[in-house]
Protein backbone atom coordinates (compact mmCIF):
# COMPACT_ATOMS: atom_id res chain seq x y z
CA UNK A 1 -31.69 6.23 -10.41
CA UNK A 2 -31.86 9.84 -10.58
CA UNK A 3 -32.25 10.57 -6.18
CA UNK A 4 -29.05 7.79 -5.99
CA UNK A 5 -26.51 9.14 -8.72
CA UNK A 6 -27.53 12.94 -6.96
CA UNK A 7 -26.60 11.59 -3.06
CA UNK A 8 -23.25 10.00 -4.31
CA UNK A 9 -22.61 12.83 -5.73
CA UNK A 10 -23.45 15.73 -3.30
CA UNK A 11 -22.51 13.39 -0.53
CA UNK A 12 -18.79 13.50 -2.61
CA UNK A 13 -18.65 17.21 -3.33
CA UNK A 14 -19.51 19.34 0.33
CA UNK A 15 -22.32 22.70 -0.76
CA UNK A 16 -19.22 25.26 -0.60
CA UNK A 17 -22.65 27.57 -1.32
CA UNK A 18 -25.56 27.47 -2.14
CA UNK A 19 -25.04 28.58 -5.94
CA UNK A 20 -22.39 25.61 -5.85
CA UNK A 21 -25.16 23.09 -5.07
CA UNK A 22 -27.69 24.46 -7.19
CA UNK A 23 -25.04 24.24 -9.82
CA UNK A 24 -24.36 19.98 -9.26
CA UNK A 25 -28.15 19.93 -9.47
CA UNK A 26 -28.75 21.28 -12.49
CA UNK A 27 -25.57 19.52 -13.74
CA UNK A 28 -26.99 16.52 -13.04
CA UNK A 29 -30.50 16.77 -14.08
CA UNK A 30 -29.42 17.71 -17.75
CA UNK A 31 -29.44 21.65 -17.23
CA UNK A 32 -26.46 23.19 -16.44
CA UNK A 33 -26.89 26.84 -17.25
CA UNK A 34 -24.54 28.71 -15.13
CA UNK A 35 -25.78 31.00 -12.12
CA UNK A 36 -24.84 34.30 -12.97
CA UNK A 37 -26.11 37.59 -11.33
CA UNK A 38 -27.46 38.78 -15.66
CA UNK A 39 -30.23 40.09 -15.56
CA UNK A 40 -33.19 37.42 -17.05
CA UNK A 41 -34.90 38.30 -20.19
CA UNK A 42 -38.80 39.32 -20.04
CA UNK A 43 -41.11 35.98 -18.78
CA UNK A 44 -44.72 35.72 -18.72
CA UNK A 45 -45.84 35.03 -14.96
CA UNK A 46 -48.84 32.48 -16.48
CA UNK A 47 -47.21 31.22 -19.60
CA UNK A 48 -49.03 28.20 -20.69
CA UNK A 49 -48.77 24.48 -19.44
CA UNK A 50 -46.54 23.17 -21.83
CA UNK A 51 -45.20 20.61 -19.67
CA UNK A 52 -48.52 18.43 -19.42
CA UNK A 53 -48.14 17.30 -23.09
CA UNK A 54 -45.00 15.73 -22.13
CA UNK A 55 -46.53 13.37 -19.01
CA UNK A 56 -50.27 14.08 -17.68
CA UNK A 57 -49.87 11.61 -15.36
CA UNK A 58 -49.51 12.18 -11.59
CA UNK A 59 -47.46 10.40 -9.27
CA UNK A 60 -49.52 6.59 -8.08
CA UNK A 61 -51.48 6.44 -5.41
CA UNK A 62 -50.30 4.19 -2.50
CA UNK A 63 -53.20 1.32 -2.76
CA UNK A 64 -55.88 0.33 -5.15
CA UNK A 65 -59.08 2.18 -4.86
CA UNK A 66 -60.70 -1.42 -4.78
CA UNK A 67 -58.79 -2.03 -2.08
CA UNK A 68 -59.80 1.18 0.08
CA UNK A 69 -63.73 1.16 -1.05
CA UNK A 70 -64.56 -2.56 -1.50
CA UNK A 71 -67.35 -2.23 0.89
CA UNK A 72 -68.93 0.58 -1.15
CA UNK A 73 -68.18 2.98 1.26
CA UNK A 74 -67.39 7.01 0.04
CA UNK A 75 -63.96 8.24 1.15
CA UNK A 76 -64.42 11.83 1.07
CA UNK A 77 -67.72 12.86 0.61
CA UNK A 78 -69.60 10.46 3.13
CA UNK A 79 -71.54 13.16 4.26
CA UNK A 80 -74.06 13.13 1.39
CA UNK A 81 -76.00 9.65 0.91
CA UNK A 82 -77.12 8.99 -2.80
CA UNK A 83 -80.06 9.77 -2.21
CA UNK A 84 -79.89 13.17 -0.20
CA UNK A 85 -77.40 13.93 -3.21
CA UNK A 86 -79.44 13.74 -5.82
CA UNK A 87 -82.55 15.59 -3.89
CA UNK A 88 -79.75 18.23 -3.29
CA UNK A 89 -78.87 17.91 -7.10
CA UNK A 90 -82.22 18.65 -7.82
CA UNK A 91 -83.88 21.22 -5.23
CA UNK A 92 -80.67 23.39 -3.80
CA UNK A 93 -77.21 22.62 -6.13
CA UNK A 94 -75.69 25.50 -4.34
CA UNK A 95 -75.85 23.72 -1.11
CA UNK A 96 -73.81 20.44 -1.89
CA UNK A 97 -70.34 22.03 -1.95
CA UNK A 98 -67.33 22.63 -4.67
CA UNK A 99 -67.67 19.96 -7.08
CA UNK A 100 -64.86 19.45 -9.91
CA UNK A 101 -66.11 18.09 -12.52
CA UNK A 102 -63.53 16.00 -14.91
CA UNK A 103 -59.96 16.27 -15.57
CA UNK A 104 -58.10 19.55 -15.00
CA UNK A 105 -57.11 19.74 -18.55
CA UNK A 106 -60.99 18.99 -19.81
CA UNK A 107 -63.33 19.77 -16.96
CA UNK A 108 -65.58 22.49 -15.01
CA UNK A 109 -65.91 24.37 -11.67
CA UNK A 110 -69.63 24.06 -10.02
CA UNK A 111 -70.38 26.02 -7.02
CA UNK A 112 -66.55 27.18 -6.90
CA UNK A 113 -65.30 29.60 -3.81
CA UNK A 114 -63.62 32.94 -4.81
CA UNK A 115 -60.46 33.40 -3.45
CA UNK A 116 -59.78 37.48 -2.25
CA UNK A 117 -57.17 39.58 -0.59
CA UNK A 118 -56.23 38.20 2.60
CA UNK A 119 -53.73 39.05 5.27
CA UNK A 120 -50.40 36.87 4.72
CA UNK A 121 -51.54 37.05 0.34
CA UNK A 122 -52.75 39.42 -2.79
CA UNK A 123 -55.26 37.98 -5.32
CA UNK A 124 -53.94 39.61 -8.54
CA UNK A 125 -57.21 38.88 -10.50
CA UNK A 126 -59.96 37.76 -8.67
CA UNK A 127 -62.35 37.32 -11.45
CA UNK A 128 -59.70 34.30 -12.27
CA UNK A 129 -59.41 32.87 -8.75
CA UNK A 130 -62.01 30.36 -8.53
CA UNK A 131 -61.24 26.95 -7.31
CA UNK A 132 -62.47 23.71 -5.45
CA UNK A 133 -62.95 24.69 -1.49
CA UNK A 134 -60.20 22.57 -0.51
CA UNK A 135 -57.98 24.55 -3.39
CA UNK A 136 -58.71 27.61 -1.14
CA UNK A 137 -58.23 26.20 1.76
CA UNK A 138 -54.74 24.75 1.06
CA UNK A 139 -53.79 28.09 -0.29
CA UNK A 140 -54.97 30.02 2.50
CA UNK A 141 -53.28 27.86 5.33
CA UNK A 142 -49.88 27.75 3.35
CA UNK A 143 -49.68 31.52 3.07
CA UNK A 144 -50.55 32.00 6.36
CA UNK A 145 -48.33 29.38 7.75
CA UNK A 146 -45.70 31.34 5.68
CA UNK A 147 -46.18 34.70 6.67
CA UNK A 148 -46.30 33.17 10.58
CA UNK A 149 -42.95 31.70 10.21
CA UNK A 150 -41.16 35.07 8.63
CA UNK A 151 -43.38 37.82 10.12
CA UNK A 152 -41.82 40.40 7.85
CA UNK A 153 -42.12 38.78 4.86
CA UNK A 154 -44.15 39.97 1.71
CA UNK A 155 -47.96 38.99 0.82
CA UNK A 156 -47.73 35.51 -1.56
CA UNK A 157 -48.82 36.56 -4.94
CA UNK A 158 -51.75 34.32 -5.66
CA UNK A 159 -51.73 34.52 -10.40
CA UNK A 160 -54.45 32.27 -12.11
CA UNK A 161 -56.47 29.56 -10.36
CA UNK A 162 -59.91 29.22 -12.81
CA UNK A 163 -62.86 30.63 -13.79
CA UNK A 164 -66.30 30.82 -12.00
CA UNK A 165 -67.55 27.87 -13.48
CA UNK A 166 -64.48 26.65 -14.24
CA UNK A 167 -63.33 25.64 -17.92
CA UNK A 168 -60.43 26.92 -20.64
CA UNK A 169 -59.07 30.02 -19.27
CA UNK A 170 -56.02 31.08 -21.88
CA UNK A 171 -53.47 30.96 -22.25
CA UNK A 172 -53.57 27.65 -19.85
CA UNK A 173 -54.16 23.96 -20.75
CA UNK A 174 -55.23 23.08 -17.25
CA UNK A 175 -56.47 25.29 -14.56
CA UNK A 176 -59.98 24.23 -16.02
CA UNK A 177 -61.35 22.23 -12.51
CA UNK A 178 -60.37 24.13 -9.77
CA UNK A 179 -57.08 22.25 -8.84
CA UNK A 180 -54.60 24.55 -10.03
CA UNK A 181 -53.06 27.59 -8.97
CA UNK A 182 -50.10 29.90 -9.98
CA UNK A 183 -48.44 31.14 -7.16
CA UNK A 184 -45.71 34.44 -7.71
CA UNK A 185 -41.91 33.38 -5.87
CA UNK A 186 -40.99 35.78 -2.80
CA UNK A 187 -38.85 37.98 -2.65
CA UNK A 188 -36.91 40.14 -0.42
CA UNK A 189 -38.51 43.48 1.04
CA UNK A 190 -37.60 46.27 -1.94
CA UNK A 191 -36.95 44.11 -4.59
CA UNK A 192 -39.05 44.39 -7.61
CA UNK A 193 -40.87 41.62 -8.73
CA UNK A 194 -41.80 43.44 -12.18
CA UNK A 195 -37.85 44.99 -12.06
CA UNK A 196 -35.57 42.29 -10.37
CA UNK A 197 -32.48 43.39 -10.07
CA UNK A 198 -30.46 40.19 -11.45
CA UNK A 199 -31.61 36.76 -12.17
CA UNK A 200 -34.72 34.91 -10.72
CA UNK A 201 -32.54 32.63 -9.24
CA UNK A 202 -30.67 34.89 -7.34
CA UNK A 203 -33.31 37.57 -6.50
CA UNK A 204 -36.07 35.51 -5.07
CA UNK A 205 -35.97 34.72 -1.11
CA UNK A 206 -34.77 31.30 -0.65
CA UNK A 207 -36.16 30.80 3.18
CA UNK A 208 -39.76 32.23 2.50
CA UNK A 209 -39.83 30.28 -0.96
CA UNK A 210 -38.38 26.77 0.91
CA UNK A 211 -41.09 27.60 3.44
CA UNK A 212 -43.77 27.54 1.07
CA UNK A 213 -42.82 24.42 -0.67
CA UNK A 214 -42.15 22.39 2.50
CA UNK A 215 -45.64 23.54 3.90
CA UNK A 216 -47.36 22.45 0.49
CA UNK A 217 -45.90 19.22 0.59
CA UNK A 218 -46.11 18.31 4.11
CA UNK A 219 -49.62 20.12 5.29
CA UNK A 220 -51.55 20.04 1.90
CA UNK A 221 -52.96 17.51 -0.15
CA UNK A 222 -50.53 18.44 -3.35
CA UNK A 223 -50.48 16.43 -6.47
CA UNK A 224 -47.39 18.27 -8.04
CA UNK A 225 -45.61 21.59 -8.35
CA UNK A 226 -44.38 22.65 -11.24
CA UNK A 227 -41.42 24.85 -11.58
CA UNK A 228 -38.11 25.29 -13.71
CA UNK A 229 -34.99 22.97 -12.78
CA UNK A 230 -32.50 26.15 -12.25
CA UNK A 231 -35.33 26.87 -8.93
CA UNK A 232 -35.34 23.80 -8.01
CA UNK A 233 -31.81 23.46 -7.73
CA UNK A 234 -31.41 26.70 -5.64
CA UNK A 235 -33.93 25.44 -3.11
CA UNK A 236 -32.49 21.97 -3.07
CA UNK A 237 -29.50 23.32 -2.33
CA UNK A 238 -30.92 25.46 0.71
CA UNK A 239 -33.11 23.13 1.98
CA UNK A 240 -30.00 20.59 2.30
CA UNK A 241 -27.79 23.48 3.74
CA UNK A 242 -30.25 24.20 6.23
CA UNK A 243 -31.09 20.99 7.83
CA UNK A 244 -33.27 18.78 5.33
CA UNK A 245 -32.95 15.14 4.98
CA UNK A 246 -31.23 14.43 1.88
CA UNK A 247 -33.06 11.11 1.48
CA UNK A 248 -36.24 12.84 1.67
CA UNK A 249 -35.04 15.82 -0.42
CA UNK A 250 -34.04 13.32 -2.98
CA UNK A 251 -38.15 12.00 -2.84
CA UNK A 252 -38.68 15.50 -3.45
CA UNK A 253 -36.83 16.35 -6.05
CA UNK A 254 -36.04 13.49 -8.04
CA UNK A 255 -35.65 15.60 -11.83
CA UNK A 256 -38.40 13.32 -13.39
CA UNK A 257 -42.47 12.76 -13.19
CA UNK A 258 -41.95 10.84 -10.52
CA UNK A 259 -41.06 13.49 -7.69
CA UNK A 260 -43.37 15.84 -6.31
CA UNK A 261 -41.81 18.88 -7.48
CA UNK A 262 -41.40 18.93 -11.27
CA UNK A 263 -39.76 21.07 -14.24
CA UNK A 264 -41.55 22.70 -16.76
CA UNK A 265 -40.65 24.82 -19.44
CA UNK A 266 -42.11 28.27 -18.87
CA UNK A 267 -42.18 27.96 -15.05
CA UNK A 268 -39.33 30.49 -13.67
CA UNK A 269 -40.98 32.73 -12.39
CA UNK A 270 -43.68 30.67 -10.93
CA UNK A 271 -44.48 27.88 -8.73
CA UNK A 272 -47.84 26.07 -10.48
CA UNK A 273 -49.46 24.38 -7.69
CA UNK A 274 -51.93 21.11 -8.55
CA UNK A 275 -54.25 20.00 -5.52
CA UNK A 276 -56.13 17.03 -5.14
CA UNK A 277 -59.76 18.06 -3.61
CA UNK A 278 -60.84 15.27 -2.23
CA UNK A 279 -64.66 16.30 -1.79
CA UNK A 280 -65.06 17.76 -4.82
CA UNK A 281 -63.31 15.46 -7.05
CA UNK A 282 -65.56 12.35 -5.70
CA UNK A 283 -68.53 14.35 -6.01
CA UNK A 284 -68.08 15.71 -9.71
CA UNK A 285 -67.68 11.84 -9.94
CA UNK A 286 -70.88 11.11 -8.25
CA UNK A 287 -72.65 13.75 -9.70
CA UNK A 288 -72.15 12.92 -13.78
CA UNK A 289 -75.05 10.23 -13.73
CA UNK A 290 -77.06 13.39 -11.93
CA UNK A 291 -76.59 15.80 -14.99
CA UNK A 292 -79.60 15.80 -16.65
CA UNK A 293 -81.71 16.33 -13.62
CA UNK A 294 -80.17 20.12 -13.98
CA UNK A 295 -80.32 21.17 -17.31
CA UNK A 296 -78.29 24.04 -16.91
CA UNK A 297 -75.69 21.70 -15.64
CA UNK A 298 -75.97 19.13 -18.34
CA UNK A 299 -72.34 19.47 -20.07
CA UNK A 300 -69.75 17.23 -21.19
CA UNK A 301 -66.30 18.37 -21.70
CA UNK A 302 -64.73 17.69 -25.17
CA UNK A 303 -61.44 18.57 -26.27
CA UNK A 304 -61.11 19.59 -29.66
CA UNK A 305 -59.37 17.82 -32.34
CA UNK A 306 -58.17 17.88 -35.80
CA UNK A 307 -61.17 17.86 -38.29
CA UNK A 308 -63.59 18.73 -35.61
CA UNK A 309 -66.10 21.42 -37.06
CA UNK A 310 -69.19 23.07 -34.31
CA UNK A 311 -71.83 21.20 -36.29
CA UNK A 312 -70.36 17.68 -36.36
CA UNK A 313 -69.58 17.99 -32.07
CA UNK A 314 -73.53 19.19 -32.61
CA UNK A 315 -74.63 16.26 -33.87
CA UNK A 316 -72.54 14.13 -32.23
CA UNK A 317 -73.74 14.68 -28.67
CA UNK A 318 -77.17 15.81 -29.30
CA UNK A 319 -76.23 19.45 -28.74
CA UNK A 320 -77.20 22.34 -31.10
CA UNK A 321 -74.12 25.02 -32.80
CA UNK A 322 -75.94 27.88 -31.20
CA UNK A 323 -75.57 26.05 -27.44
CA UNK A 324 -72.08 25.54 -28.15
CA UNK A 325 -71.51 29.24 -29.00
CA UNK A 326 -73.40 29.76 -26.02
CA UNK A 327 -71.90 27.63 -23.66
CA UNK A 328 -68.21 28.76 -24.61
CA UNK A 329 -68.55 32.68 -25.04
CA UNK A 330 -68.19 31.94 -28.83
CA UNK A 331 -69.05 35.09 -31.60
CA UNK A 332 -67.81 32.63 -34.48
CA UNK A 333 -67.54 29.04 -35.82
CA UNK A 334 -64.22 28.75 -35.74
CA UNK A 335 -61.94 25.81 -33.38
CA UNK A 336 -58.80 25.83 -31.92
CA UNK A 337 -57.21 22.31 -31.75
CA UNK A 338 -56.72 21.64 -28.18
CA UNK A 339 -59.45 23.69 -26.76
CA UNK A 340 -61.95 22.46 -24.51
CA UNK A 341 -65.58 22.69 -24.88
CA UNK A 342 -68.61 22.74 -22.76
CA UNK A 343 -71.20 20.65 -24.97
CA UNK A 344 -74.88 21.39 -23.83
CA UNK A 345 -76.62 18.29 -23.55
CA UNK A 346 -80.27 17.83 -24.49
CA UNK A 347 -81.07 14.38 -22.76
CA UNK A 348 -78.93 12.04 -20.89
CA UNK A 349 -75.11 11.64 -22.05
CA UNK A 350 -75.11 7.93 -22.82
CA UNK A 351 -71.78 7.84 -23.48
CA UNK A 352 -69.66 9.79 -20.70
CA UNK A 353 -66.61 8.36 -19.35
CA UNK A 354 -67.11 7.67 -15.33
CA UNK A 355 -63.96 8.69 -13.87
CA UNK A 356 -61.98 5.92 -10.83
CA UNK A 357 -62.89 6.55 -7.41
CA UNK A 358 -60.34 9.15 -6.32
CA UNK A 359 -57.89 7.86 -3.53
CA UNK A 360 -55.17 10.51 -2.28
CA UNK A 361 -51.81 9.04 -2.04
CA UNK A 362 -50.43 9.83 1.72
CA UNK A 363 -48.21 12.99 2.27
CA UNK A 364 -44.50 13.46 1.58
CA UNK A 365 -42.87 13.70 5.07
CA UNK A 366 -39.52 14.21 5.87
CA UNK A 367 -38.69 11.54 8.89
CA UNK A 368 -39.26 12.75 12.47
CA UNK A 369 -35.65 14.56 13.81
CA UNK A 370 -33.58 12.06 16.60
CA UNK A 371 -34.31 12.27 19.67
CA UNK A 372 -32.61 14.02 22.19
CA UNK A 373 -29.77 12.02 24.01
């Protein structure tokens, strides 16, 4: 086990520094670059999600669903019977709330919130900052909690969340439900985030960025965070340094799909953020037998394979070529294998997957510090 090999070993070799931790870290999760103070080569701040073709799956949730809703009671979204739902649905969509509708990977954004400019964060493109409420929300809190504990640090640079309504948004596989967010490291006062002066590594501000993480984890409903192994070794190492539990550190940061924080290629520069919205997932759940009763909300999300041509999805889902083209900002005929769609419906889908009741596995917290003698 990843977390036990990593104790014995830390426990056997004291953190002479920081960069000497970081360094049994990545030594032991299969990546041991060293830390130098080189300069890095020229990364893309939103390079695309090539880690979720290795493991989509998210860490499991701490009890059944059957277990939770037997009764047929709604967990987060109790505030709308079915019936005032649909009416909603049907006479006043915009007043029901964020809904994310499907995966994050294959889905859509309906009444998203646009995130702007605030006081502890920039928005570097709003037109690209839509997400679920609770998206938002986490966001804003963390940032704030952030700039609260170091007064004097920078605004959080908030990249990529989604579109308006939500959908592919290159050069991303995900970010297509408004659950994901790209979030820019910190870094000291001066230094250039567009002209570091030597590695990520060593340029970004450990406390700020340790600060963020921890306040993700422990205050916000966070699926995952994606980010490359040679970060997550320098904030292992701080975190332990400065204090952390090393058995919850080790929960943390376990170096597989199993932890909370995660590696993925094209992630150094970046901390990609995935929230579970709790409202809005369960209602893009309840909403998909509801499509049809708003035609200009009656889509189903298809991702496209090899062989797949506009006028065979057409008749396959009782769309039309021109809706497609429509739907997806399309001037030509032409698929990209892997792309998601937005396939008008004309009638009732008769076929759409109904995703599981969402249930939101319980927080990572680090264990309460001893008491006082």
């Amino acid at each position: 086990m990843f977390s036990t090999l990593l104790a014995l070993t830390l426990a056997a070799t004291p953190l002479a520094s920081a960069d000497g931790g970081a360094q049994d870290f990545l030594e032991l999760v299969g990546g041991g670059d060293e830390i130098t103070s080189a300069p890095d080569p020229d990364e893309s701040s939103d390079g695309e999600d090539g880690a979720f073709a290795q493991n989509p799956q998210s860490r499991p949730p701490a009890a059944e669903a059957a277990d939770l809703i037997g009764d047929g009671s709604l967990l987060y979204s109790a505030d709308l019977s079915d019936a005032e739902l649909t009416r909603l649905w049907v006479e006043a969509p915009d007043q029901i709330g964020s809904i994310s509708v499907g995966i994050t990977e294959a889905g859509r954004l309906v009444n998203g919130v646009q995130m702007k400019d605030g006081a502890a964060w920039d928005v570097i493109d709003e037109n690209n900052a839509w997400g679920a409420k609770e998206t938002v929300d986490f966001i804003t809190a963390a940032a704030t909690s952030v700039r609260e504990q170091y007064p004097e640090c920078p605004s959080l640079r908030i990249n990529h969340i989604g579109k308006q309504n939500g959908g592919y948004l290159r050069p991303h596989q995900s970010h297509q439900a408004g659950r994901d967010v790209d979030l820019g490291f910190y870094y000291p006062v001066g230094e250039d985030p567009g002209n570091l002066s030597k590695k990520r590594e060593l340029a970004m501000d450990l406390a700020t960025n340790w600060a963020l993480v921890k306040t993700l984890i422990t205050s916000a409903d966070v699926e995952f965070i994606l980010v490359d192994k040679r970060i997550q070794a320098r904030l292992y190492a701080y975190a332990l340094e400065h204090g952390e539990d090393k058995a919850w550190l080790d929960k943390v940061f376990t170096g597989d799909w199993t932890g909370v924080v995660r590696h993925a290629r094209r992630h150094r520069d970046h901390f990609h953020v995935r929230f579970y919205a709790g409202r809005s997932q369960e209602l893009g759940r309840r909403i998909q037998p509801l499509l049809s009763k708003q035609p200009d909300q009656n889509l189903v999300i298809h991702k496209v394979k090899s062989g797949d041509t506009l006028g065979g999805l057409a008749a396959r889902y009782n769309s039309g070529v021109k809706l497609i083209q429509k739907a997806n900002g399309m001037t030509n005929t032409s698929l990209r294998v892997g792309r998601t769609l937005n396939i008008p419906l004309r009638g009732p889908c008769t076929n759409c997957p109904e995703p599981p009741p969402l249930v939101i596995p319980p927080r990572l917290l680090p264990p309460p510090p001893p008491p006082k003698s």
